[in-house]
N, C-alpha and C. Protein backbone atom coordinates (compact mmCIF):
# COMPACT_ATOMS: atom_id res chain seq x y z
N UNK A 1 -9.72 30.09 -8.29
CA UNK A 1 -9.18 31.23 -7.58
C UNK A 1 -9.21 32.44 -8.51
N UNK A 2 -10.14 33.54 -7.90
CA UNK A 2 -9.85 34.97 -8.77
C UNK A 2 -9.06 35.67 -8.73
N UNK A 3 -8.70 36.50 -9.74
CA UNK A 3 -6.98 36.99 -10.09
C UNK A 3 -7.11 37.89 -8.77
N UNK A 4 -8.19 38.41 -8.48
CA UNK A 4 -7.96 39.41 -6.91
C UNK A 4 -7.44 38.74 -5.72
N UNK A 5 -7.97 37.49 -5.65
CA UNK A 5 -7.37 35.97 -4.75
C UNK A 5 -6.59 35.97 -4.51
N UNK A 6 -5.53 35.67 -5.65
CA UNK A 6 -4.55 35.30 -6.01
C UNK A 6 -3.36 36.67 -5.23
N UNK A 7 -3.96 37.99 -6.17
CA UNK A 7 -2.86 38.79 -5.75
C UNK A 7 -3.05 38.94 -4.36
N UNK A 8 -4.02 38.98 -3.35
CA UNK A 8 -3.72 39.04 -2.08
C UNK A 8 -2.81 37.98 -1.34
N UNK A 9 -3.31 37.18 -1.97
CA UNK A 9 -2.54 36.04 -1.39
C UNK A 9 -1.27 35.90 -1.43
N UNK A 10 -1.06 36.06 -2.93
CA UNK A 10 0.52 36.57 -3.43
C UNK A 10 1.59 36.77 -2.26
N UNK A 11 0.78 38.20 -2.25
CA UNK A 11 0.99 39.50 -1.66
C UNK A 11 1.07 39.33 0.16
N UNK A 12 0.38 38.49 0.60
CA UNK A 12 0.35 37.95 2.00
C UNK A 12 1.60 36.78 2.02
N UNK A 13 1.62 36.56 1.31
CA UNK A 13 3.29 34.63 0.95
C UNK A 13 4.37 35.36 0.92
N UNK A 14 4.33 36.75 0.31
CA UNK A 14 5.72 37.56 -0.41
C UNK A 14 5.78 38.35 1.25
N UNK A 15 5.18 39.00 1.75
CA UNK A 15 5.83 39.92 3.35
C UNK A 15 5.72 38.71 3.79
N UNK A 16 5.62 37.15 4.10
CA UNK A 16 5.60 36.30 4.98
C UNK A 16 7.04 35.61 4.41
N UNK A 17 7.33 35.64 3.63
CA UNK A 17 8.89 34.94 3.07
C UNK A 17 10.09 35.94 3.18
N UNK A 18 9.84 37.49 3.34
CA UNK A 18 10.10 38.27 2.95
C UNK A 18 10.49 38.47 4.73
N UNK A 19 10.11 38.40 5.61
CA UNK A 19 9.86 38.14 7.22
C UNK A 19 11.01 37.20 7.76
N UNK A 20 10.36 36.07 7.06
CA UNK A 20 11.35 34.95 6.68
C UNK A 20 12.68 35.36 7.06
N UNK A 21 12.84 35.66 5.90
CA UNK A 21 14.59 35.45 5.47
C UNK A 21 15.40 36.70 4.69
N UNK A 22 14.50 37.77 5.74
CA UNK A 22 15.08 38.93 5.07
C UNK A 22 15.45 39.57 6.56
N UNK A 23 15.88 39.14 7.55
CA UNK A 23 16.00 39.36 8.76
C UNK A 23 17.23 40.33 9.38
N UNK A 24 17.55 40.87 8.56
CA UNK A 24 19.00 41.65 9.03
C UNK A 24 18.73 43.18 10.01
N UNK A 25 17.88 43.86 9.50
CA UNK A 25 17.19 44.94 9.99
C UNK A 25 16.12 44.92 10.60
N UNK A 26 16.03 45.28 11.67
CA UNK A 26 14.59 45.66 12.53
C UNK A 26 13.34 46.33 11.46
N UNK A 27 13.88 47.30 10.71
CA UNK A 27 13.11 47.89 9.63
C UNK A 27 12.54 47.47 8.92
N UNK A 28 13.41 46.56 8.62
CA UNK A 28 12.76 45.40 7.06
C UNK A 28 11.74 44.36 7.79
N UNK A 29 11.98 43.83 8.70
CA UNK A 29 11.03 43.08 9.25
C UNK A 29 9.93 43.80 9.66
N UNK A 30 9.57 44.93 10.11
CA UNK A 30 8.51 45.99 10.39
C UNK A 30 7.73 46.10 8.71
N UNK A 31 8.29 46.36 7.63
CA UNK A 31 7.63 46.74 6.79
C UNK A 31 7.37 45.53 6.24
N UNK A 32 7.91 44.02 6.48
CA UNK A 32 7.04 43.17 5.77
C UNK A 32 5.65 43.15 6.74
N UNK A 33 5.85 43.08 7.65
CA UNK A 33 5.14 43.06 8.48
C UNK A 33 3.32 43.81 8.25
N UNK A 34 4.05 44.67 7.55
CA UNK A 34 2.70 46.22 7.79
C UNK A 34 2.27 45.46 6.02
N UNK A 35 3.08 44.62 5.38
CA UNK A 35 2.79 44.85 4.05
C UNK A 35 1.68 43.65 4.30
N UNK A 36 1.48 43.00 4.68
CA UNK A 36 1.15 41.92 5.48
C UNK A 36 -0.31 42.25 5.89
N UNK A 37 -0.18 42.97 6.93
CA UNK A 37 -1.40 43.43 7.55
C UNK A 37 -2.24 44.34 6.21
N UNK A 38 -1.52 45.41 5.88
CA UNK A 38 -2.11 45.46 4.03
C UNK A 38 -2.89 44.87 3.58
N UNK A 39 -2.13 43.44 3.07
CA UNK A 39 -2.89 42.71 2.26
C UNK A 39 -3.87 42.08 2.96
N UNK A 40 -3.91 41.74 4.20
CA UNK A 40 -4.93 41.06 5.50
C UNK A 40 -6.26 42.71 5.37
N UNK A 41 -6.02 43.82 5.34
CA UNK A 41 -6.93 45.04 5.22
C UNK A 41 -7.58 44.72 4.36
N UNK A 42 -6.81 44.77 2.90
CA UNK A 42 -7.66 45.14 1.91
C UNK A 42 -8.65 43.72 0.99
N UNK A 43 -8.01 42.52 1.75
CA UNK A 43 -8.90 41.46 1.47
C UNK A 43 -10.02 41.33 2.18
N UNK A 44 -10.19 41.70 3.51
CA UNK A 44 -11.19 41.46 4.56
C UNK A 44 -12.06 42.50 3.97
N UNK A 45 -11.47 43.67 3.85
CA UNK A 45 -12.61 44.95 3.25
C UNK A 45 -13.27 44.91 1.94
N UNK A 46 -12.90 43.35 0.62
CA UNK A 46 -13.41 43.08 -0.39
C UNK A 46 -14.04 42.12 -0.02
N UNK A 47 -13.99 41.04 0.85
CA UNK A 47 -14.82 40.19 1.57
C UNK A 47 -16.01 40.53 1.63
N UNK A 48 -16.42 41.39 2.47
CA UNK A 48 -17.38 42.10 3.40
C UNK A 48 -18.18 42.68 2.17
N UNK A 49 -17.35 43.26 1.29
CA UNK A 49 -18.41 43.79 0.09
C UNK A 49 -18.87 42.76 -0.29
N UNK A 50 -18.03 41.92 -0.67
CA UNK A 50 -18.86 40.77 -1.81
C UNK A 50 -19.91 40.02 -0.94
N UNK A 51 -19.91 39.98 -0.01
CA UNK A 51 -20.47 39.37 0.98
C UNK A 51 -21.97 39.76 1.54
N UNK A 52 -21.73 41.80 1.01
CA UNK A 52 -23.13 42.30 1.74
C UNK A 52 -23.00 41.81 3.16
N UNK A 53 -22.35 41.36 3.67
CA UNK A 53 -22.75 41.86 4.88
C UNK A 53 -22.57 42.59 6.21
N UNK A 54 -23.35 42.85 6.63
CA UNK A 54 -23.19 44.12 7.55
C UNK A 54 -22.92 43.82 8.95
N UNK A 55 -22.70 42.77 9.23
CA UNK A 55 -22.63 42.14 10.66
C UNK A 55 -20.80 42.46 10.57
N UNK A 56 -20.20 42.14 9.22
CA UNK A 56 -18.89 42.48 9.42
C UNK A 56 -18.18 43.30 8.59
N UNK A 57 -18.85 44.56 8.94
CA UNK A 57 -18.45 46.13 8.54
C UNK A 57 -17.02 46.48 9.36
N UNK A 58 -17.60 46.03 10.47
CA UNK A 58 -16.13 46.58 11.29
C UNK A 58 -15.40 45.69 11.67
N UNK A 59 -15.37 44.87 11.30
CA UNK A 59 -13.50 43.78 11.07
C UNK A 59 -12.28 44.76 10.73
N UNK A 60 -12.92 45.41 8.83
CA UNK A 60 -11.50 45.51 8.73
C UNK A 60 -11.16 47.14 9.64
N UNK A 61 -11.93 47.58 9.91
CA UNK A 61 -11.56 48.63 11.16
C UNK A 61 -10.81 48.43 11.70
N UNK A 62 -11.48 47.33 12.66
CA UNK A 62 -10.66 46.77 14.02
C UNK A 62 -9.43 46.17 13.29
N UNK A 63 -9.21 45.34 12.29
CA UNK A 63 -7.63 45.29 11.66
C UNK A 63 -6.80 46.22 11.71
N UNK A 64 -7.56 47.59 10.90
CA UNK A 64 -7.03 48.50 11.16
C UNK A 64 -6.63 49.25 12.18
N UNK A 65 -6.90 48.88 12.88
CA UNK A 65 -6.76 49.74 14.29
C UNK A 65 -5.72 48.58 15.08
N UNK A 66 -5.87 47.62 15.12
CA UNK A 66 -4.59 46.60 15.93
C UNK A 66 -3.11 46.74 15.03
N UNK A 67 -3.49 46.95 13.68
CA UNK A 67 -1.97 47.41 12.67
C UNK A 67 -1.79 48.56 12.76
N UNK A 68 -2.06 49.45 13.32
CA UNK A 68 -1.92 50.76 13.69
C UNK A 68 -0.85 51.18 15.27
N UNK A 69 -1.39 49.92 16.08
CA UNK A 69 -0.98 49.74 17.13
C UNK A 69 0.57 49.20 17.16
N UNK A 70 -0.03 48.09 16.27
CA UNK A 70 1.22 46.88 16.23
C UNK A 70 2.48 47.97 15.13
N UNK A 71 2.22 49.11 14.55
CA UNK A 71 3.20 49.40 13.89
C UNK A 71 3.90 50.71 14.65
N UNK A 72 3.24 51.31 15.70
CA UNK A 72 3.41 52.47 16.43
C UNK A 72 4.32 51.56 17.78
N UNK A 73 4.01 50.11 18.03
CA UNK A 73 5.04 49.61 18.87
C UNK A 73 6.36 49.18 18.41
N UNK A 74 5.94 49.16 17.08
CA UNK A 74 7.34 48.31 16.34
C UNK A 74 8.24 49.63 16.00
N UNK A 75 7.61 50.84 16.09
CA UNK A 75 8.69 52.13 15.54
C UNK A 75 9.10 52.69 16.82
N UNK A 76 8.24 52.16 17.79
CA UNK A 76 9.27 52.66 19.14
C UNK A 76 10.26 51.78 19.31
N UNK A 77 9.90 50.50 19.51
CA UNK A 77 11.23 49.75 19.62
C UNK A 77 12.47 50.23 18.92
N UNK A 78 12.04 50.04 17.63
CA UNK A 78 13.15 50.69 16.76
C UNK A 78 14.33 51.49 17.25
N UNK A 79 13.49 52.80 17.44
CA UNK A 79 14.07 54.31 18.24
C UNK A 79 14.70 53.88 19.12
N UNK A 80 13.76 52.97 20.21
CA UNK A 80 14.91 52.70 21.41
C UNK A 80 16.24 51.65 21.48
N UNK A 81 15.92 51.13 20.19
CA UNK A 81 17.07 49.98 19.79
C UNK A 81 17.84 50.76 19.39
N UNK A 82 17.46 51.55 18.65
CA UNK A 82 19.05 52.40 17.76
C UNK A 82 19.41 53.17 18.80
N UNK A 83 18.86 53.45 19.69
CA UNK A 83 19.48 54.48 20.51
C UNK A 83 20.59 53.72 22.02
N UNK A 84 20.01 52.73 21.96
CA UNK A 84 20.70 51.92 22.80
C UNK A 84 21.91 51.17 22.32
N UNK A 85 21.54 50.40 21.11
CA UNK A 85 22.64 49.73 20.85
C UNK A 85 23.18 50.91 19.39
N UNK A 86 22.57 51.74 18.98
CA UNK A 86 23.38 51.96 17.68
C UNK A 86 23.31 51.82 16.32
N UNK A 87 22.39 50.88 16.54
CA UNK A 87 21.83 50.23 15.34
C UNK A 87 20.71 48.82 15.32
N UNK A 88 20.27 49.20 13.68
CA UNK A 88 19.03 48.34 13.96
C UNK A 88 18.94 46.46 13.81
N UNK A 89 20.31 46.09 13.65
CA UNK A 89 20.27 45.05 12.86
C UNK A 89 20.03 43.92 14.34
N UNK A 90 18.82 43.24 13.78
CA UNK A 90 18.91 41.93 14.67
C UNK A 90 20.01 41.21 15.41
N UNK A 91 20.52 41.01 14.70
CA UNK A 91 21.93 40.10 15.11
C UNK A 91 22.93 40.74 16.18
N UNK A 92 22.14 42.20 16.85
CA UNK A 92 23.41 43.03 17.67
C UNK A 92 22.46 42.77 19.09
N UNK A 93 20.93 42.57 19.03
CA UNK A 93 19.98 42.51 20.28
C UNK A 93 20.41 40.85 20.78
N UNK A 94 20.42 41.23 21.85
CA UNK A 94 20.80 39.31 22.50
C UNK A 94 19.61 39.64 23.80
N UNK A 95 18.92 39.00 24.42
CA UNK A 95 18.12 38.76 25.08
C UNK A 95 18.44 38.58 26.50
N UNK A 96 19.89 37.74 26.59
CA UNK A 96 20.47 37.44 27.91
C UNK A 96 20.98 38.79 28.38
N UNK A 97 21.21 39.78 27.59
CA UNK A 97 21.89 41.39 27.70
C UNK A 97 21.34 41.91 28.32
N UNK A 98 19.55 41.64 28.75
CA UNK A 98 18.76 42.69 29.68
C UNK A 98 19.18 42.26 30.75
């Protein structure tokens, strides 16, 4: 495994543990989240180099573009969570409430 390997990988285990059991805030779970998709970007886009090839130029695009999505839905929620209940912390949203 090359030390570049390694730190993506790291780096993909740490926002996935970090997801885990760091669950108190809507926020914090959003930014492991994006840190995540990060490390999922910038490995696919060293892939593709080392790889030469051109059939998958636009992967990490399209990554980019679904974490773009997925983080523009997760900051509305947000807004409309705090604005509804007050605040962002998981533990105040109950599901049976809608």
């Amino acid at each position: 495994m090359t030390p570049v390997h390694f730190a993506f990988s790291s780096a993909f285990i740490l926002g996935l543990t970090g997801l885990a059991f760091h669950r108190t805030h809507l926020l914090s779970a959003l930014l492991c989240l994006e840190g995540m998709m990060l490390s999922l970007f910038i490995a696919l886009s060293l892939w593709t180099v080392q790889l030469n090839a051109t059939s998958f130029c636009a992967a990490p695009m399209l990554l980019l573009a679904f974490s773009a999505c997925e983080a523009s839905a997760g900051l509305a929620l947000l807004v409309a969570t705090a604005r509804t209940h007050g605040t962002d912390h998981l533990q105040s949203l109950n599901l049976l409430q809608c």
